[in-house]
N, C-alpha and C. Protein backbone atom coordinates (compact mmCIF):
# COMPACT_ATOMS: atom_id res chain seq x y z
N UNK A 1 -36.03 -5.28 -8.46
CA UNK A 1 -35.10 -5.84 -9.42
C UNK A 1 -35.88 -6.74 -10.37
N UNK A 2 -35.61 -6.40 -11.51
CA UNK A 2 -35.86 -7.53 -12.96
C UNK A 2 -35.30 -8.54 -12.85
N UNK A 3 -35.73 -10.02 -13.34
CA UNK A 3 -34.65 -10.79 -13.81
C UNK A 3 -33.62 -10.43 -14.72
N UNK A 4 -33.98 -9.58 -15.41
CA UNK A 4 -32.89 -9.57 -16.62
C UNK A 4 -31.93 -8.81 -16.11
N UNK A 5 -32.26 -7.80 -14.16
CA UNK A 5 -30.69 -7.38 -13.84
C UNK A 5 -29.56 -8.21 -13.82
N UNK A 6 -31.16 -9.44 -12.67
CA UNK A 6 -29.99 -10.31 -12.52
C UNK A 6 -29.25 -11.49 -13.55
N UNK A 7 -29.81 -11.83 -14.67
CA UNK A 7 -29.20 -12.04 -15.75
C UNK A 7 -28.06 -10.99 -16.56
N UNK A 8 -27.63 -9.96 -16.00
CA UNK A 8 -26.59 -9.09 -16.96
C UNK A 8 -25.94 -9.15 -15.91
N UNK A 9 -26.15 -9.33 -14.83
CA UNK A 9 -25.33 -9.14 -13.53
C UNK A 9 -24.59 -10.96 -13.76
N UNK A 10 -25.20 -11.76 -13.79
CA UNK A 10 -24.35 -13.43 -13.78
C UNK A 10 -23.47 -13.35 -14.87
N UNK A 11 -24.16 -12.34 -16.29
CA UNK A 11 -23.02 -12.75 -17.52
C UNK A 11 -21.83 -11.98 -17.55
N UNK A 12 -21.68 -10.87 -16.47
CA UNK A 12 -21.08 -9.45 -16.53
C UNK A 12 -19.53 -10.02 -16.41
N UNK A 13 -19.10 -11.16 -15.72
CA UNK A 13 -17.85 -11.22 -15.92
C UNK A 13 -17.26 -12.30 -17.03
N UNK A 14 -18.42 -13.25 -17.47
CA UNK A 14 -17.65 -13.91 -18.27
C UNK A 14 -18.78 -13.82 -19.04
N UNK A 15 -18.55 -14.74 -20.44
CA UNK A 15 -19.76 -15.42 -21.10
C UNK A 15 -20.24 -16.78 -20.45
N UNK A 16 -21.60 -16.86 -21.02
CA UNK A 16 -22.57 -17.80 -20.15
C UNK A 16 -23.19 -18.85 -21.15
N UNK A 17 -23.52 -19.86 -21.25
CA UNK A 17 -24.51 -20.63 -22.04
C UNK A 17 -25.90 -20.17 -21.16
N UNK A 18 -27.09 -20.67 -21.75
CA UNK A 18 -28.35 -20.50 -20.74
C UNK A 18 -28.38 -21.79 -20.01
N UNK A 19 -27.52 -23.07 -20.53
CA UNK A 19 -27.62 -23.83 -19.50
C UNK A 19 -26.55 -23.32 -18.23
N UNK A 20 -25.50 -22.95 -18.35
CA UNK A 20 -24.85 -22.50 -17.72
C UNK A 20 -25.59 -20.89 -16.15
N UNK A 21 -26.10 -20.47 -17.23
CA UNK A 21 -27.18 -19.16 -16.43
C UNK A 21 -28.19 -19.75 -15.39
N UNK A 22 -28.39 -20.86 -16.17
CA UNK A 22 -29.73 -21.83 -15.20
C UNK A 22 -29.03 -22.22 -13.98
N UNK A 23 -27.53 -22.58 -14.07
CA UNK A 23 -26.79 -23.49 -13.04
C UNK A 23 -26.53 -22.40 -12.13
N UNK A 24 -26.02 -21.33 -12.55
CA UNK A 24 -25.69 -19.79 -11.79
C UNK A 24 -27.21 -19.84 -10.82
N UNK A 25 -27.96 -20.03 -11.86
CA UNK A 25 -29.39 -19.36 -10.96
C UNK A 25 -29.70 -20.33 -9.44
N UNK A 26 -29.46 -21.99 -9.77
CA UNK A 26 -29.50 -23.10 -9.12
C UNK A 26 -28.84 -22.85 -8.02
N UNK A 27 -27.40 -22.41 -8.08
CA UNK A 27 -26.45 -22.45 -7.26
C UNK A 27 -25.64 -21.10 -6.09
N UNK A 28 -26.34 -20.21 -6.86
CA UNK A 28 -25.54 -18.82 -6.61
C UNK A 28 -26.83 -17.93 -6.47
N UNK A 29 -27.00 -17.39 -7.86
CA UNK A 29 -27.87 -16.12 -7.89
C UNK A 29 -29.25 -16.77 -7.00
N UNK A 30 -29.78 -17.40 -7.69
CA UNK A 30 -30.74 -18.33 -6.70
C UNK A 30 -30.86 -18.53 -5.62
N UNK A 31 -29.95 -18.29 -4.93
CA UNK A 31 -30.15 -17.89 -3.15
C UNK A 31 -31.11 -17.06 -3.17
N UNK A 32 -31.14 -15.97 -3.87
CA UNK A 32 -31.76 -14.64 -3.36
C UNK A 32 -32.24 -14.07 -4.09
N UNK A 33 -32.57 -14.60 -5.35
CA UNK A 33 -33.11 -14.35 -6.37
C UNK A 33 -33.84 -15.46 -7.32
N UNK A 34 -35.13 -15.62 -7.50
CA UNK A 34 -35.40 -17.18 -7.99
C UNK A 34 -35.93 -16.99 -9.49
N UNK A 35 -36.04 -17.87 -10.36
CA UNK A 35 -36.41 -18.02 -11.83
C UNK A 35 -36.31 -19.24 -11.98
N UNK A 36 -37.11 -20.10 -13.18
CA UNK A 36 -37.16 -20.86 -13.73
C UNK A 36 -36.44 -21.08 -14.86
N UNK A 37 -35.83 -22.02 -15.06
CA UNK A 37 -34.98 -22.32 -16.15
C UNK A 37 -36.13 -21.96 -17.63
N UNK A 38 -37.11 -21.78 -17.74
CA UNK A 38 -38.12 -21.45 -18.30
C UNK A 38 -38.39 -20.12 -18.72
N UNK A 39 -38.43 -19.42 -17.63
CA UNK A 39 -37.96 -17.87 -17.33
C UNK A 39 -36.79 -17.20 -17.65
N UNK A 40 -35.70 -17.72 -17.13
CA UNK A 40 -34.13 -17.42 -17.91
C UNK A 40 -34.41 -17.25 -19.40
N UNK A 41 -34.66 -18.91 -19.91
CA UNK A 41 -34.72 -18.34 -21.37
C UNK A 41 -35.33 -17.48 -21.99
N UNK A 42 -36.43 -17.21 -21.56
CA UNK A 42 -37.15 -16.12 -22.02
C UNK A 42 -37.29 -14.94 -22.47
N UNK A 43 -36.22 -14.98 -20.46
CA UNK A 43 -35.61 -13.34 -20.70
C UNK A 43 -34.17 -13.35 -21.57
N UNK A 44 -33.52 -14.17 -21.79
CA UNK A 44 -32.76 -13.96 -22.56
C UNK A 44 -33.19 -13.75 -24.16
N UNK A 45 -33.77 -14.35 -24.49
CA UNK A 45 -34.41 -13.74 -25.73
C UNK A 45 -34.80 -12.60 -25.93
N UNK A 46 -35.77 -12.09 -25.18
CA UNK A 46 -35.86 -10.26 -24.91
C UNK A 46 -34.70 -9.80 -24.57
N UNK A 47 -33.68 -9.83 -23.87
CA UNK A 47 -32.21 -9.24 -24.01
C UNK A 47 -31.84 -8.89 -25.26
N UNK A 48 -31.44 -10.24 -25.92
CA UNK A 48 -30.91 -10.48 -26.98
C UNK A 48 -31.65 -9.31 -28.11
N UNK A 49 -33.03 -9.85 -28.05
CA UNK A 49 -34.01 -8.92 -28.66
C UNK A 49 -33.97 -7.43 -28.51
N UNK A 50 -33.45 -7.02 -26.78
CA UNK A 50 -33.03 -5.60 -26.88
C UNK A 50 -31.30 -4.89 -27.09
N UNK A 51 -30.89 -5.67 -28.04
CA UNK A 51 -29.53 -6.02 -27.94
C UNK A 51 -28.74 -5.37 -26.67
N UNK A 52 -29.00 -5.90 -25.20
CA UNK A 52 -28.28 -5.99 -23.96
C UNK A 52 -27.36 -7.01 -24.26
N UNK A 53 -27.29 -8.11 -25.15
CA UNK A 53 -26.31 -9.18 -25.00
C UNK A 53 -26.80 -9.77 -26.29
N UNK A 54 -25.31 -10.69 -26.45
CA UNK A 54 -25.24 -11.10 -27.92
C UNK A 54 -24.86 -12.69 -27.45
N UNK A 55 -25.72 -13.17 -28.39
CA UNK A 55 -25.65 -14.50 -28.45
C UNK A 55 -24.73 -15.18 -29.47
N UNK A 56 -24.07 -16.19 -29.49
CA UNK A 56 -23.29 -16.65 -30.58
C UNK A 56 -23.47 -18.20 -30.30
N UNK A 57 -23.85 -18.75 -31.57
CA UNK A 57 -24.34 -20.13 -31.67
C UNK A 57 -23.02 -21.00 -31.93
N UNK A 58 -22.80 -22.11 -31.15
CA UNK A 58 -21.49 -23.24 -30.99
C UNK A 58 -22.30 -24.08 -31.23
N UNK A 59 -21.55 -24.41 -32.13
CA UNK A 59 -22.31 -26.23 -32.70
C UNK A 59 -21.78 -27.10 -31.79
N UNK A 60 -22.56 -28.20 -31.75
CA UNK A 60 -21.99 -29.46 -30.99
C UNK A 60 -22.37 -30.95 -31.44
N UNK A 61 -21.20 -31.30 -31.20
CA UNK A 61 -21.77 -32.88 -31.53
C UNK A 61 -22.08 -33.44 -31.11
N UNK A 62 -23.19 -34.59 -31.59
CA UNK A 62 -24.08 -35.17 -30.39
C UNK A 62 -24.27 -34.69 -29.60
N UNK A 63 -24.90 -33.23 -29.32
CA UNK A 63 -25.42 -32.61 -28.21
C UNK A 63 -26.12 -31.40 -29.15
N UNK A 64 -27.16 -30.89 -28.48
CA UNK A 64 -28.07 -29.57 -29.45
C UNK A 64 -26.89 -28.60 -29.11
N UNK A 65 -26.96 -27.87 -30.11
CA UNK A 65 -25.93 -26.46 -30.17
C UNK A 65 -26.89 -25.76 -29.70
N UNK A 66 -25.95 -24.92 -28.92
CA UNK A 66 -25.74 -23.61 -27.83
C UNK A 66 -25.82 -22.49 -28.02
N UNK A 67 -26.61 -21.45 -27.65
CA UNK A 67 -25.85 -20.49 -27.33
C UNK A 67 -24.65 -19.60 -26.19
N UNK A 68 -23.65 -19.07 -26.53
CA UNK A 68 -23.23 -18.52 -25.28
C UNK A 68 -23.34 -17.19 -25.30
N UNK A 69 -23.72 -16.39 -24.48
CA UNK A 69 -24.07 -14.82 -24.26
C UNK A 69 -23.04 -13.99 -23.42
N UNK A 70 -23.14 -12.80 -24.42
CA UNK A 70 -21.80 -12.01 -23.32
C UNK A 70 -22.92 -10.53 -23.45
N UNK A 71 -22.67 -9.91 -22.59
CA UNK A 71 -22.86 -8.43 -22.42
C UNK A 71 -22.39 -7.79 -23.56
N UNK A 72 -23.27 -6.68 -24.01
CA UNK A 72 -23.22 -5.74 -24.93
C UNK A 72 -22.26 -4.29 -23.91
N UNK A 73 -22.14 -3.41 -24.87
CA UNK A 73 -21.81 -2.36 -23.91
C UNK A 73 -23.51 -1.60 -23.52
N UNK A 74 -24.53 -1.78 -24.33
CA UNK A 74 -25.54 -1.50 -23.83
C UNK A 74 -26.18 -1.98 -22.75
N UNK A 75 -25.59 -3.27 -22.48
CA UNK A 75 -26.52 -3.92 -21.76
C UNK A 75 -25.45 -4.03 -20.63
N UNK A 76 -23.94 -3.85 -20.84
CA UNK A 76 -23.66 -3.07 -19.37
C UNK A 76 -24.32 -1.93 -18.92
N UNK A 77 -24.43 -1.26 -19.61
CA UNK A 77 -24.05 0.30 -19.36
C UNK A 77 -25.77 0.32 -18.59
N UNK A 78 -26.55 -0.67 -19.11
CA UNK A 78 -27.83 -0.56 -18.26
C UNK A 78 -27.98 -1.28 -16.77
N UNK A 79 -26.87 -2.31 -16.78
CA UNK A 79 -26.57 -2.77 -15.44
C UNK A 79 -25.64 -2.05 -14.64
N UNK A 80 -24.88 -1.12 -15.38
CA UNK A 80 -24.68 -0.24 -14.35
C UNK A 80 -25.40 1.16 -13.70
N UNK A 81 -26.23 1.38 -14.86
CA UNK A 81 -27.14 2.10 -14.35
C UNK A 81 -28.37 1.99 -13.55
N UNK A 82 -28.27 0.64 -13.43
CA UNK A 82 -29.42 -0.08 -12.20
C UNK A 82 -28.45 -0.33 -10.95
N UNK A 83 -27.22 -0.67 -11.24
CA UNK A 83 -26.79 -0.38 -9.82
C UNK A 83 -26.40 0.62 -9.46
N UNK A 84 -26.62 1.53 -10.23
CA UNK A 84 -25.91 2.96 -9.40
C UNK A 84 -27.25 3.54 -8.98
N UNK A 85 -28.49 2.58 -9.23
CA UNK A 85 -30.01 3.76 -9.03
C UNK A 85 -30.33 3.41 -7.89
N UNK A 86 -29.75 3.77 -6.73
CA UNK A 86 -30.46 3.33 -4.96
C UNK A 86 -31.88 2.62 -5.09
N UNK A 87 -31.62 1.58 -3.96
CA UNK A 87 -32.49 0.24 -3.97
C UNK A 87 -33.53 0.74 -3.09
N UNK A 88 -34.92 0.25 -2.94
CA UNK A 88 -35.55 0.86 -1.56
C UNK A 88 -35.69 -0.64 -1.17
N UNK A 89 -35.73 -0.95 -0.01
CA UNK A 89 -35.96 -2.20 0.70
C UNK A 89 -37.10 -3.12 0.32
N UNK A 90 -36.61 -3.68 0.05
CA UNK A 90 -37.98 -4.89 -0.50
C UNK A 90 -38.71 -5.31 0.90
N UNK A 91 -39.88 -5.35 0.19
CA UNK A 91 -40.97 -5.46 1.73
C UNK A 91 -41.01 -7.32 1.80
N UNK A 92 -40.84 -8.33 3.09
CA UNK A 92 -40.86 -9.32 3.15
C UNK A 92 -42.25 -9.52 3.09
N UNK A 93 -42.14 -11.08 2.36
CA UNK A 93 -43.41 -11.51 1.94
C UNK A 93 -43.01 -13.04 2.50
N UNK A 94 -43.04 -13.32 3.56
CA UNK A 94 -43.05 -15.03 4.25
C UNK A 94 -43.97 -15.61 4.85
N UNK A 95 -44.97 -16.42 4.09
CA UNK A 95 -46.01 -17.17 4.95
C UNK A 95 -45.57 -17.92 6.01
N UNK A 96 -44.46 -17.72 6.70
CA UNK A 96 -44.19 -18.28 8.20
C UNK A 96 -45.01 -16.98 9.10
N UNK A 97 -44.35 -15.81 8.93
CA UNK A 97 -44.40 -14.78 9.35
C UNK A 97 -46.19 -14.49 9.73
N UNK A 98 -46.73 -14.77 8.45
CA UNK A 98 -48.42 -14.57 8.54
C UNK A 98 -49.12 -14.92 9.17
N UNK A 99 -48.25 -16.71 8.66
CA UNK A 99 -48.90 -17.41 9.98
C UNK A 99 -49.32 -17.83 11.63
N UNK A 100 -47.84 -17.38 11.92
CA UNK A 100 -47.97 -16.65 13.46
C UNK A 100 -48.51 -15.41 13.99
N UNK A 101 -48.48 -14.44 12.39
CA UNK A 101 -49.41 -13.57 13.34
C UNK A 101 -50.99 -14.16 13.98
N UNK A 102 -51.29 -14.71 12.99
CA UNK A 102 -52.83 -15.48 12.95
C UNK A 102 -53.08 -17.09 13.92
N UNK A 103 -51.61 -17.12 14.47
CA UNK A 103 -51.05 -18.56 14.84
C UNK A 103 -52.42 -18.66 16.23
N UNK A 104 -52.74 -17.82 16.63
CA UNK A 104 -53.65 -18.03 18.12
C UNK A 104 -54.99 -18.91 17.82
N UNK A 105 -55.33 -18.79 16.86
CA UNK A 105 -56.56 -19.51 16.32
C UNK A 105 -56.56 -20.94 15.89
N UNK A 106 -54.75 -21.61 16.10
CA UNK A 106 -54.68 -23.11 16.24
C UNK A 106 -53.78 -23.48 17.31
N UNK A 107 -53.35 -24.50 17.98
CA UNK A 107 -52.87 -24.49 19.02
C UNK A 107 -50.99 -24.60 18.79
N UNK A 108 -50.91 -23.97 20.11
CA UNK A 108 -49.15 -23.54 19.87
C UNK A 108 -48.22 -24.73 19.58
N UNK A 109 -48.35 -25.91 19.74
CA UNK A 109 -48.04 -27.20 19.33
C UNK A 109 -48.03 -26.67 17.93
N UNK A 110 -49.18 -26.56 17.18
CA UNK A 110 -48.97 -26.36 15.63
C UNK A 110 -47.90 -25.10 15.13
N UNK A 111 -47.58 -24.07 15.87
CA UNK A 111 -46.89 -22.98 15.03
C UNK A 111 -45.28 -23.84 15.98
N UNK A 112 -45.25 -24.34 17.03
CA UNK A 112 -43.99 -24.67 17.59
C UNK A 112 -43.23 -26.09 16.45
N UNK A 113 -44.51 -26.74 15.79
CA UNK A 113 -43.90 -27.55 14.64
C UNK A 113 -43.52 -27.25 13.15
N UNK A 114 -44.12 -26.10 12.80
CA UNK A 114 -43.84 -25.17 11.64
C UNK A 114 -42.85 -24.41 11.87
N UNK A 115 -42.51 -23.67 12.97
CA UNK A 115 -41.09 -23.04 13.49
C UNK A 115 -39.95 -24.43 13.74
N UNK A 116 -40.41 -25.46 14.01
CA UNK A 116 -38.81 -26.39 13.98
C UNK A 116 -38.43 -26.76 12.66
N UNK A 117 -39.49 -26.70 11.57
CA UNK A 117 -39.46 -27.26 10.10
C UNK A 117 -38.68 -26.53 9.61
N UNK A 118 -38.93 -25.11 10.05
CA UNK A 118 -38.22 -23.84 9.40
C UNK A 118 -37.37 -23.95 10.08
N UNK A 119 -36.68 -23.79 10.92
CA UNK A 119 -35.86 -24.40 12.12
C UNK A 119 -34.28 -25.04 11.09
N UNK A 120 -34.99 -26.35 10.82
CA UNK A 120 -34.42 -27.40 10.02
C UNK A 120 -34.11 -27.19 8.62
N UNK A 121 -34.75 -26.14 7.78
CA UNK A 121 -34.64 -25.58 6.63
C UNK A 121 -33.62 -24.65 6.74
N UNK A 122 -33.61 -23.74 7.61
CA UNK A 122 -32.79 -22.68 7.73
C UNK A 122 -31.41 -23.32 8.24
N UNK A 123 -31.21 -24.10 8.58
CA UNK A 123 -29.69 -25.27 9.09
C UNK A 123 -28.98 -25.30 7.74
N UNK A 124 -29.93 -26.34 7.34
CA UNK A 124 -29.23 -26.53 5.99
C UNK A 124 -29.25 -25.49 4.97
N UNK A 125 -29.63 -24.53 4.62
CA UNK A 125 -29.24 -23.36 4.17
C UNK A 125 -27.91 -22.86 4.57
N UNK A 126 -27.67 -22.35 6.41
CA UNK A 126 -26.81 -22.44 6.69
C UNK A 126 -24.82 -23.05 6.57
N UNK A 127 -25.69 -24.14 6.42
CA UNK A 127 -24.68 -25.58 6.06
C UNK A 127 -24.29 -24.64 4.56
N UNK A 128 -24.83 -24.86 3.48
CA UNK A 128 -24.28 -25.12 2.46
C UNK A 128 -23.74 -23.31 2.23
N UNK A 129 -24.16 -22.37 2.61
CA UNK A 129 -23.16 -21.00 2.86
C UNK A 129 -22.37 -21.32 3.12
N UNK A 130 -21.89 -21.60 4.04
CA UNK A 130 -20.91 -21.96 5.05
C UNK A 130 -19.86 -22.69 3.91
N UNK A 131 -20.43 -24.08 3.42
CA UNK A 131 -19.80 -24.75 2.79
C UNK A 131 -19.09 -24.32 1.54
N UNK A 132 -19.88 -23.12 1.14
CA UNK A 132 -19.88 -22.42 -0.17
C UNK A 132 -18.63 -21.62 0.38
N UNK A 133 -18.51 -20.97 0.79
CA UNK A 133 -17.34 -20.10 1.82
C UNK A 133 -16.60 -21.00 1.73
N UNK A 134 -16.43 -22.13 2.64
CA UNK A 134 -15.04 -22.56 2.71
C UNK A 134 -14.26 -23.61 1.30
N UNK A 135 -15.32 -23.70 0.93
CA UNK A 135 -14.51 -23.94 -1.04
C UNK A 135 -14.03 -23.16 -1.84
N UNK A 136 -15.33 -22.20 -1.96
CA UNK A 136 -14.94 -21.09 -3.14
C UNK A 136 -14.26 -19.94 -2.58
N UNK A 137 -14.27 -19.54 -1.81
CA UNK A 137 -13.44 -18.73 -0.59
C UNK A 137 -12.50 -19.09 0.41
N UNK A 138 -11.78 -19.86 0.18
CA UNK A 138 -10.79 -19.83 1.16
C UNK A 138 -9.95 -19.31 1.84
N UNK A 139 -9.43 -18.23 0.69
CA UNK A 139 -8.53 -17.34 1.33
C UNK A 139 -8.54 -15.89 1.04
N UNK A 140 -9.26 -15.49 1.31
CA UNK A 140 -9.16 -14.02 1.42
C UNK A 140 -8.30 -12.98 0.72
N UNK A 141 -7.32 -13.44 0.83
CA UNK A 141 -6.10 -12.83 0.37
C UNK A 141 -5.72 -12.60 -1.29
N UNK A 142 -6.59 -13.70 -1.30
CA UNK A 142 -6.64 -13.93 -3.03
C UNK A 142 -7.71 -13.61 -3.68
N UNK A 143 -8.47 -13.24 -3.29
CA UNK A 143 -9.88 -12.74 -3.90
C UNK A 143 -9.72 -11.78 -5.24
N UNK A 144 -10.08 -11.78 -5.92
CA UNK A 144 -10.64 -11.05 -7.04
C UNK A 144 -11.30 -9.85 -6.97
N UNK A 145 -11.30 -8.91 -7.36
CA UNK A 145 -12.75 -7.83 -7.37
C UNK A 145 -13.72 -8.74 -7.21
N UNK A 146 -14.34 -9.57 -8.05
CA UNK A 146 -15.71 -10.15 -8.44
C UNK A 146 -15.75 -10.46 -7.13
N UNK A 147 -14.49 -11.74 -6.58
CA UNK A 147 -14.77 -12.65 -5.30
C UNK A 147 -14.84 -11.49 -4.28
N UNK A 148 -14.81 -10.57 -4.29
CA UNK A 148 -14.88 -9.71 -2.84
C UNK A 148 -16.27 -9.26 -2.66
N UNK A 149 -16.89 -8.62 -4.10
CA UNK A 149 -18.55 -8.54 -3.63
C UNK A 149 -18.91 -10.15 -3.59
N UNK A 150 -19.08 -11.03 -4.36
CA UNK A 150 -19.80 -12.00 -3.96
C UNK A 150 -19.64 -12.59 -2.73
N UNK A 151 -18.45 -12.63 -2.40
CA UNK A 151 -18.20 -13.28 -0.79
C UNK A 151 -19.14 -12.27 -0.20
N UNK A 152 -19.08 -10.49 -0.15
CA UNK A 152 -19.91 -9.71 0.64
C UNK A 152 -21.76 -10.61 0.71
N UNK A 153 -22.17 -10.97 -0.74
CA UNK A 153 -23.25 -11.30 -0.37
C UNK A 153 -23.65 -12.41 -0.18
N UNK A 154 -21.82 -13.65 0.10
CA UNK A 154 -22.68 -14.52 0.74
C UNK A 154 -22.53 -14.45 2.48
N UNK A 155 -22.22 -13.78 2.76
CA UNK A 155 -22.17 -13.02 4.23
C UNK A 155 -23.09 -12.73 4.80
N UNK A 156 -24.10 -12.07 3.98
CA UNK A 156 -25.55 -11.35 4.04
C UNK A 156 -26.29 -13.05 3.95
N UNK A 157 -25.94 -13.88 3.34
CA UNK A 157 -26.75 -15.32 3.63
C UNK A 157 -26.34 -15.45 4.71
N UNK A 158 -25.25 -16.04 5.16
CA UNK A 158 -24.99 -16.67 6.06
C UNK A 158 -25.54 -15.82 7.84
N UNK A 159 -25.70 -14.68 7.37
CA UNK A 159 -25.99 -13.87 8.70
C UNK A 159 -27.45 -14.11 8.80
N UNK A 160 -27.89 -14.29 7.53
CA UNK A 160 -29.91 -14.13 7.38
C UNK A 160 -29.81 -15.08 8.33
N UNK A 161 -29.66 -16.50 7.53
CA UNK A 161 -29.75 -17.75 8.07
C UNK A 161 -29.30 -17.72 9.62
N UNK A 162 -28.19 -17.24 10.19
CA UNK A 162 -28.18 -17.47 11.40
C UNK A 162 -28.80 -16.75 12.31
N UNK A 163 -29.41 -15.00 11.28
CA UNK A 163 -30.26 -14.74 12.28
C UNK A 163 -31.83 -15.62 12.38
N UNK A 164 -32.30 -16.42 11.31
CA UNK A 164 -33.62 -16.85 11.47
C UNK A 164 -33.52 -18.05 12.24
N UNK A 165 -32.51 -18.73 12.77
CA UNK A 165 -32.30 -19.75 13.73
C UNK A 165 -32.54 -19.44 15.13
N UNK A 166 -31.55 -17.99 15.28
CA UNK A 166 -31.79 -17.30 16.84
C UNK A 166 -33.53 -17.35 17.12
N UNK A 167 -34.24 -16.57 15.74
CA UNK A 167 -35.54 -15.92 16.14
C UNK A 167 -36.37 -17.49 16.27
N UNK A 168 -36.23 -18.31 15.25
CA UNK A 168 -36.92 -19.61 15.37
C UNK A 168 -37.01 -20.32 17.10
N UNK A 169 -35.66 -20.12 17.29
CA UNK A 169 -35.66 -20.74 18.40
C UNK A 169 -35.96 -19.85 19.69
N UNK A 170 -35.73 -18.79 19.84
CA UNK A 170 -36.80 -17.60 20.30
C UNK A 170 -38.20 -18.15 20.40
N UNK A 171 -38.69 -18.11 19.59
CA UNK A 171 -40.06 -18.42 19.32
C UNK A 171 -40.19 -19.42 19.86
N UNK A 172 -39.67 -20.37 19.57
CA UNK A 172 -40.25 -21.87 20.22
C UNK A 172 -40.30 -21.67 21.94
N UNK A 173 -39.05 -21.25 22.26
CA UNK A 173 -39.02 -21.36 23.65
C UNK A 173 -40.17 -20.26 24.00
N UNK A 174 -40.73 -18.93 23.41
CA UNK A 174 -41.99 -18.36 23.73
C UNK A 174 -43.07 -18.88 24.36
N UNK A 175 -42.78 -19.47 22.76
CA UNK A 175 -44.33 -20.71 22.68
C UNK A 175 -44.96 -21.84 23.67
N UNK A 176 -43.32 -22.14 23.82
CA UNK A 176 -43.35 -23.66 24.68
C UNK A 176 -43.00 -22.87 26.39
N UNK A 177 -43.31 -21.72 26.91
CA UNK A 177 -43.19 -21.52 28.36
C UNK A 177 -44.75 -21.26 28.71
């Protein structure tokens, strides 16, 4: 995946400012997808540049004027043609992972304190899914199209996270018998 899927994918239901896209990225897309508020803009300019999305400038007072961006029909019609093109599995890339393979060459004290760190990282990840669910999701019943896939993928967080707690703590107790 490009950023700029996932930029046609955040603007696809409403219009966006790029400060607004940055906050999406901070809060949402950014789970599982990362960029720099640096990067966003960027690619929005090449969007814009490939007319995928149209920008329209709002003045403001006492504040720099804006743009806000909506989807073109081109620049749907290319986000839907990236999601209709089957994904192949992205290969994990986690220097936790590396490090335990290689972990024998320092003592298990050291990978049993890098597994509780991660341990403690993966909690609070946890936490704020969770938290994210029971605000923006409350009730099921009421969901939206939109809210029904996004709840699907914050499901897929909340399961990561609780599976990397099981394996963390797996590990430790390995380590530590």
């Amino acid at each position: 995946m490009a950023l700029a899927h996932a930029l046609l994918a955040a603007i696809h239901d409403r219009a966006r400012s790029g400060y607004d896209l940055a906050k999406k990225f901070d809060g949402s897309i950014g789970f599982f997808w990362n960029a720099t508020h640096q990067q966003i803009y960027r690619e929005l300019t090449k969007l814009e540049g490939q007319s995928q999305i149209d920008a329209q400038l709002v003045r403001q007072e006492q504040r720099p004027d804006k743009k806000i961006y909506t989807l073109t029909s081109k620049g749907e019609q290319t986000l839907r043609s990236w999601i209709e093109t089957p994904s192949t599995v992205s290969p994990l890339k986690d220097d936790l992972l590396v490090k335990i393979f290689a972990g024998s060459i320092v003592s298990p004290e050291t990978i049993v304190a890098e597994l509780k760190q991660h341990r403690i990282q993966h909690l609070e990840s946890l936490h704020t899914y969770q938290a994210i669910a029971a605000q923006v999701f409350p009730d099921r019943s009421q969901f939206t199209n939109d809210d029904l896939y996004q709840y699907i993928t914050l499901r897929q967080g909340i399961r990561l996270e609780t599976e990397w707690l099981a394996w963390c703590q797996e590990a430790i107790e390995l380590l530590e018998s």
